[in-house]
Protein backbone atom coordinates (compact mmCIF):
# COMPACT_ATOMS: atom_id res chain seq x y z
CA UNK A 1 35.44 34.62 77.47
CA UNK A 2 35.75 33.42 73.72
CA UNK A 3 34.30 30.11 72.87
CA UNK A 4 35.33 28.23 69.90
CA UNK A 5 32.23 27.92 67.44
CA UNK A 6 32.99 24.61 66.65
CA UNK A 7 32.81 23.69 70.84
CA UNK A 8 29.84 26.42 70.46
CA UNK A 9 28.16 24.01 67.98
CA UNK A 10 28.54 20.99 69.91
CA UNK A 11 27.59 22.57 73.60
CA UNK A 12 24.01 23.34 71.49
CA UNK A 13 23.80 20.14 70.03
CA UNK A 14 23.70 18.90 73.82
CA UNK A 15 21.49 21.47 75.22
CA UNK A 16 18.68 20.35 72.80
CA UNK A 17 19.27 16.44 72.51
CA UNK A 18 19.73 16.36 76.70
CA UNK A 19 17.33 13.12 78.09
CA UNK A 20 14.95 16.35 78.56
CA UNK A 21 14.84 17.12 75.26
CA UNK A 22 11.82 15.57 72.88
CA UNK A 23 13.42 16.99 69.88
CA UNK A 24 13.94 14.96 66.56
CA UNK A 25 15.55 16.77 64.22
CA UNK A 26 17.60 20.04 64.87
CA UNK A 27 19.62 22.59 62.61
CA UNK A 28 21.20 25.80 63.65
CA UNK A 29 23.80 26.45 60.67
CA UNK A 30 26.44 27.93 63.76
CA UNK A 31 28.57 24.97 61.46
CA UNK A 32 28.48 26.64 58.53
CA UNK A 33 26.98 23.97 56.47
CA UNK A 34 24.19 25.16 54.65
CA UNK A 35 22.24 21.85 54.33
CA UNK A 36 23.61 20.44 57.57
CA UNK A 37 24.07 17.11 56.74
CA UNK A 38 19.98 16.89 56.23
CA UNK A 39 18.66 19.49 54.13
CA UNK A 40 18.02 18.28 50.56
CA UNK A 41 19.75 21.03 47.48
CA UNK A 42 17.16 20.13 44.86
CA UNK A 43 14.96 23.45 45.30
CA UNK A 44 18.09 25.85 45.54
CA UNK A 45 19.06 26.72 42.40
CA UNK A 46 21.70 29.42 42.38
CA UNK A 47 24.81 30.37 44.34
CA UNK A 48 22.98 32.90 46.26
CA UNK A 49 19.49 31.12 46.86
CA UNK A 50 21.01 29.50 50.38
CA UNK A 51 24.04 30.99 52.44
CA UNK A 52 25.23 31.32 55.97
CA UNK A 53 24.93 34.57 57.39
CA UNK A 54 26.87 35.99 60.30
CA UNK A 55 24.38 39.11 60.31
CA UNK A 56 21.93 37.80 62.44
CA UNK A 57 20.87 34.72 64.04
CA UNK A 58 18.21 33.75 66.65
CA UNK A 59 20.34 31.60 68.63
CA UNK A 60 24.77 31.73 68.38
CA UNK A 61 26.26 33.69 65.90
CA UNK A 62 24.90 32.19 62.57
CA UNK A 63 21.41 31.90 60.32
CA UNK A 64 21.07 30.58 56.52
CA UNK A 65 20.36 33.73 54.08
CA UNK A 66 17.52 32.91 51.51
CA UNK A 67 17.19 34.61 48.34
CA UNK A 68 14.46 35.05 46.11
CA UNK A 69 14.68 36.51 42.55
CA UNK A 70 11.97 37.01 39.84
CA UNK A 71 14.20 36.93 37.27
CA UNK A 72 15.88 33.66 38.31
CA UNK A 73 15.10 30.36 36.21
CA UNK A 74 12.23 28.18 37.55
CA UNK A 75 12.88 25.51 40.42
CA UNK A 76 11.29 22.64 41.14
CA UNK A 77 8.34 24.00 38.21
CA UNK A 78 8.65 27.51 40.07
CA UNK A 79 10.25 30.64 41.56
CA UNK A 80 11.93 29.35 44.48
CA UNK A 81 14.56 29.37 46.71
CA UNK A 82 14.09 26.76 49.76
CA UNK A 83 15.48 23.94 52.25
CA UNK A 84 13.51 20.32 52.18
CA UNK A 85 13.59 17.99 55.04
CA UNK A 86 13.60 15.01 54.20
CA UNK A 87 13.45 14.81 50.26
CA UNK A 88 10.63 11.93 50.52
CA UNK A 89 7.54 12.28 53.22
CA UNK A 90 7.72 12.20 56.84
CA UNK A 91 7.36 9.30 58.87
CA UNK A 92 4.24 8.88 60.77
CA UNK A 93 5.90 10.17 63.79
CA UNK A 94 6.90 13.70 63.31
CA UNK A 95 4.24 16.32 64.49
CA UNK A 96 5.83 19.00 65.11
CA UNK A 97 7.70 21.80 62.99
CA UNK A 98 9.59 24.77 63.99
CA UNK A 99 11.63 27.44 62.28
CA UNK A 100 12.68 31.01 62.85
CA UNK A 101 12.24 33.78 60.38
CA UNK A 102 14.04 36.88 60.41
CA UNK A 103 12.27 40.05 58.19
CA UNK A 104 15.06 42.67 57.45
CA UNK A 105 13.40 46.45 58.16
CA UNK A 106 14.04 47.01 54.37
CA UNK A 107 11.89 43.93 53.57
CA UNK A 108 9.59 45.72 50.87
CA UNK A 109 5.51 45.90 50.82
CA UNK A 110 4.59 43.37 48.31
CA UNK A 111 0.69 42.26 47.58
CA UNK A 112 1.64 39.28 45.62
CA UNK A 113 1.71 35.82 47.91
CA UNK A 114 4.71 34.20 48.98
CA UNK A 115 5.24 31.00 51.52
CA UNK A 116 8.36 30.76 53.95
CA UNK A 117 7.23 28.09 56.13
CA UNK A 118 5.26 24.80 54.48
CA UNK A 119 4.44 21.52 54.90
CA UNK A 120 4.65 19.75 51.21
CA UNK A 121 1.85 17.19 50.03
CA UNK A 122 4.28 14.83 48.22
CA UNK A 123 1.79 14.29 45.29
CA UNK A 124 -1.58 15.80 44.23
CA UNK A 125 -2.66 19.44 42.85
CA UNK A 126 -3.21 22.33 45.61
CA UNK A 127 -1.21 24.35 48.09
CA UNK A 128 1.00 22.38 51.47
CA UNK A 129 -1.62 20.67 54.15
CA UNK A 130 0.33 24.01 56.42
CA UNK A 131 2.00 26.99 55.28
CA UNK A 132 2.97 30.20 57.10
CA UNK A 133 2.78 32.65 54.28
CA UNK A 134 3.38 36.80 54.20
CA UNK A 135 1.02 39.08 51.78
CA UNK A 136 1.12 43.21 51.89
CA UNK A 137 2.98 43.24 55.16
CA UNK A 138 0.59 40.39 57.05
CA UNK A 139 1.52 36.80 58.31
CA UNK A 140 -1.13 34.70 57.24
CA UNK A 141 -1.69 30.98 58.15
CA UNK A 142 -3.05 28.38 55.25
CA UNK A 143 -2.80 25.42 53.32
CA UNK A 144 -5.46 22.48 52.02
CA UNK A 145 -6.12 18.80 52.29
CA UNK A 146 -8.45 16.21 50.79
CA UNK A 147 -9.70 13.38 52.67
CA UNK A 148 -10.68 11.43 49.61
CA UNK A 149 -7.86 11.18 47.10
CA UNK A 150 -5.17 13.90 47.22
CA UNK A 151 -3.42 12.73 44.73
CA UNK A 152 -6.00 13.46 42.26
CA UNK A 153 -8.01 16.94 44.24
CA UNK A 154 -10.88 14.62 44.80
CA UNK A 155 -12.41 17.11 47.34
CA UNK A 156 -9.75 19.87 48.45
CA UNK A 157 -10.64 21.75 51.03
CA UNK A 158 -8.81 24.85 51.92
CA UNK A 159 -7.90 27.30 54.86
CA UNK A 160 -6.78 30.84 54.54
CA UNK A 161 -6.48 32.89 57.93
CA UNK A 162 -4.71 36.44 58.09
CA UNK A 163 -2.74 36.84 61.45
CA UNK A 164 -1.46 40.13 61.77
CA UNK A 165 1.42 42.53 60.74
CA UNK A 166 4.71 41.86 59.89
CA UNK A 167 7.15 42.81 62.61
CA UNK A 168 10.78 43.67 60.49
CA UNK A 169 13.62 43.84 62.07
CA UNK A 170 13.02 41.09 64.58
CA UNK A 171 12.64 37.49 64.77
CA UNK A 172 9.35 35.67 65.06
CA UNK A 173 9.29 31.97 65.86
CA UNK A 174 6.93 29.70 64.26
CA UNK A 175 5.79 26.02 65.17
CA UNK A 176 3.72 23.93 63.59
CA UNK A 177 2.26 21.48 65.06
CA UNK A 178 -0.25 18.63 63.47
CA UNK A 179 -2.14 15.82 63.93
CA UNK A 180 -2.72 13.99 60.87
CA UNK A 181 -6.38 11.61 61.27
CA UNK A 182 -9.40 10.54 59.19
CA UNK A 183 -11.82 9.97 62.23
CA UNK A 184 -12.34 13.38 63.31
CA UNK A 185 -9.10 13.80 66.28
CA UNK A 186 -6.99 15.98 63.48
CA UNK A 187 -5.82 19.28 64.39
CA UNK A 188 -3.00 21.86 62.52
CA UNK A 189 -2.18 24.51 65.46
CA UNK A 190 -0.26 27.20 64.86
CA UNK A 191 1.92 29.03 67.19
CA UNK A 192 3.87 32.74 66.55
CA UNK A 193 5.89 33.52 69.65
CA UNK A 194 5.10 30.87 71.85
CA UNK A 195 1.14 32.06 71.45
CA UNK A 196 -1.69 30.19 69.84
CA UNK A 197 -2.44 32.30 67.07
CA UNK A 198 -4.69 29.60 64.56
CA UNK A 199 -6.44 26.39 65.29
CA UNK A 200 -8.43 23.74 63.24
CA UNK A 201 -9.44 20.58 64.30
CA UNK A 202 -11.69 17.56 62.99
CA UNK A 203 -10.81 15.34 59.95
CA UNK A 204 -7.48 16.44 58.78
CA UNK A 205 -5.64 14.80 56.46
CA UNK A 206 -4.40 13.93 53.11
CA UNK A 207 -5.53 10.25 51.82
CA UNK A 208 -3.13 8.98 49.43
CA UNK A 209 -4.18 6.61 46.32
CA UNK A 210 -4.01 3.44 48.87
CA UNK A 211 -6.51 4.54 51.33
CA UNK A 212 -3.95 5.73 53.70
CA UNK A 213 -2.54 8.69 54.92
CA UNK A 214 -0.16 11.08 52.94
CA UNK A 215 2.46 12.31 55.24
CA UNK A 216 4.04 15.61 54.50
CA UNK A 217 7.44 16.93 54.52
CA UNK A 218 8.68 20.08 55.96
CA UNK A 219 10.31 22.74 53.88
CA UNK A 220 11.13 26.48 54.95
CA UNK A 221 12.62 29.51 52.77
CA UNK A 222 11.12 31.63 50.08
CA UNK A 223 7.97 30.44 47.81
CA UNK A 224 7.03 32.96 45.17
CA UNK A 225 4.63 31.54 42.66
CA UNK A 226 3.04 34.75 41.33
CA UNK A 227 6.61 35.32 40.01
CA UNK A 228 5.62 31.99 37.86
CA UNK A 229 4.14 34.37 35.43
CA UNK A 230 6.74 36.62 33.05
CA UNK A 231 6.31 40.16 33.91
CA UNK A 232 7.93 43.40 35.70
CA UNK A 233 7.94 42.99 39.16
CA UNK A 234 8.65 45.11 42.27
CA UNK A 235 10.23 44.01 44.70
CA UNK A 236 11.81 41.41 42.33
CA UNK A 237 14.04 40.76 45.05
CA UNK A 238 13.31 38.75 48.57
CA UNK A 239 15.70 37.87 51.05
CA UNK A 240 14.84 36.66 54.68
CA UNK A 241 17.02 34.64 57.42
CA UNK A 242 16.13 31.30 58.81
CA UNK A 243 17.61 29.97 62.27
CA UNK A 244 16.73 27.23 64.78
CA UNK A 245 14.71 24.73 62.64
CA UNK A 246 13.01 21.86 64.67
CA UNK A 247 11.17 19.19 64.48
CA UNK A 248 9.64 16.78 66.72
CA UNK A 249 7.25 14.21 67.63
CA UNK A 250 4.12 12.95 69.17
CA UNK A 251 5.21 13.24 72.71
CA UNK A 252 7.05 16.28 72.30
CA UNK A 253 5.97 20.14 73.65
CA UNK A 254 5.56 23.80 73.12
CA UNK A 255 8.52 24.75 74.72
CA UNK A 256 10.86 22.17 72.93
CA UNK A 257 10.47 24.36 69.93
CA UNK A 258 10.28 27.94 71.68
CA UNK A 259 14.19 29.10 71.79
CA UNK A 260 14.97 30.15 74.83
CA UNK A 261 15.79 33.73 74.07
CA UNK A 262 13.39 36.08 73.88
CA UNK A 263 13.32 37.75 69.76
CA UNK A 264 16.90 39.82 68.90
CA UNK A 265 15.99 43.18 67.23
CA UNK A 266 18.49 44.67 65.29
């Protein structure tokens, strides 16, 4: 039996907004709309930084293609191809994030840094309070805050935690989720297929210049800052595929975020 993907679309959309449900914010590009009537353009800068893909997706038939060059013109101050939800910070509410990434088995060995997966300090020097990052083949799991004044880097303090090899040709999920507080109850937790994989807890947070909390907002795609710098590189090319990004809140759960099927290889 055939299904329509526009009926497709909308028998998703009900699946993960049922009264079960506890997510916020959902995007699965089976559409065909590469910003989904939520993603902000401002950080893809060329034809071929964002497109829908019909070569492999987590979930349905689609994914969004994202493609890195080092010869493409800065965005956003850098090399950069990537999706921004929403274009300002988050509310207070949202404390979870979820997105799938897709490594093709031709994905490269590169030891220069890149980020797929971040959550953006809206002002202030320093790397995303959360970032899920790949370096020579290895996941890795970091970011930085500052509890005093992060719009200045009174007192940054930073996390960097390897997590293991790449696995290419398959999907891995990864959730974020965060609890943003000044008294001590913070945590970041970090999840790669439905597993705990990286926890830190105590005060976590970024104070903005009013005493208050600076929220983040979530952004997913390709990061490639050591590209910043003019010179030959190879790989000067990066392309990955995003599906089933997520977010939720406060009284939401693990498996809101975990698709249901287990990873596709290809």
């Amino acid at each position: 039996m055939i299904i329509m993907k526009p009926i497709l679309a909308i028998l998703l959309l009900l699946i993960f907004f049922s009264a079960d449900s506890q997510v916020t914010r959902y995007a699965g590009w089976e559409t065909g709309d590469v910003f989904q009537g939520m993603f902000y353009p401002y950080k893809i800068c060329t034809p071929y930084g964002a497109t829908i893909s019909d070569s492999f997706a987590r979930v349905g038939t689609h994914s969004v293609r994202i493609e890195c060059r080092a010869d493409q013109a800065d965005c956003g101050g850098n090399k950069r191809s990537q999706l921004f939800y929403p274009k300002g910070p988050m509310d207070s509410t949202t404390e979870w994030w979820a997105v799938s990434i897709y490594v093709p088995v031709d994905y490269a060995f590169d030891s220069l840094s890149e980020s797929h997966m971040n959550l953006t300090n809206p002002a202030g020097p320093g790397s995303g309070i959360g970032s899920v990052w790949i370096k020579a083949d290895k996941w890795f799991c970091a970011g930085s805050y500052d509890t005093v004044n992060r719009v200045i880097g009174a007192n940054i303090v930073s996390y960097y935690q390897e997590i293991g090899p790449v696995a290419k040709g398959v999907w891995t999920d990864w959730v974020i989720n965060a609890h943003w507080a000044f008294n001590g109850n913070g945590f970041i937790k970090y999840y790669k297929d439905g597993k705990l994989v990286y926890n830190i807890t105590g005060t976590i947070a970024n104070r903005d210049s009013n005493g208050g909390i600076q929220y983040p907002y979530g952004s997913f795609g390709t990061y490639k800052w050591p590209w910043h710098k003019p010179g030959n590189y190879n790989p000067s090319v990066r392309v990955l595929y995003f599906d089933e990004y997520r977010t939720g809140g406060v009284h939401s759960t693990l498996s809101d975020f975990v698709p249901d099927k287990k990873p596709v290889s290809y």
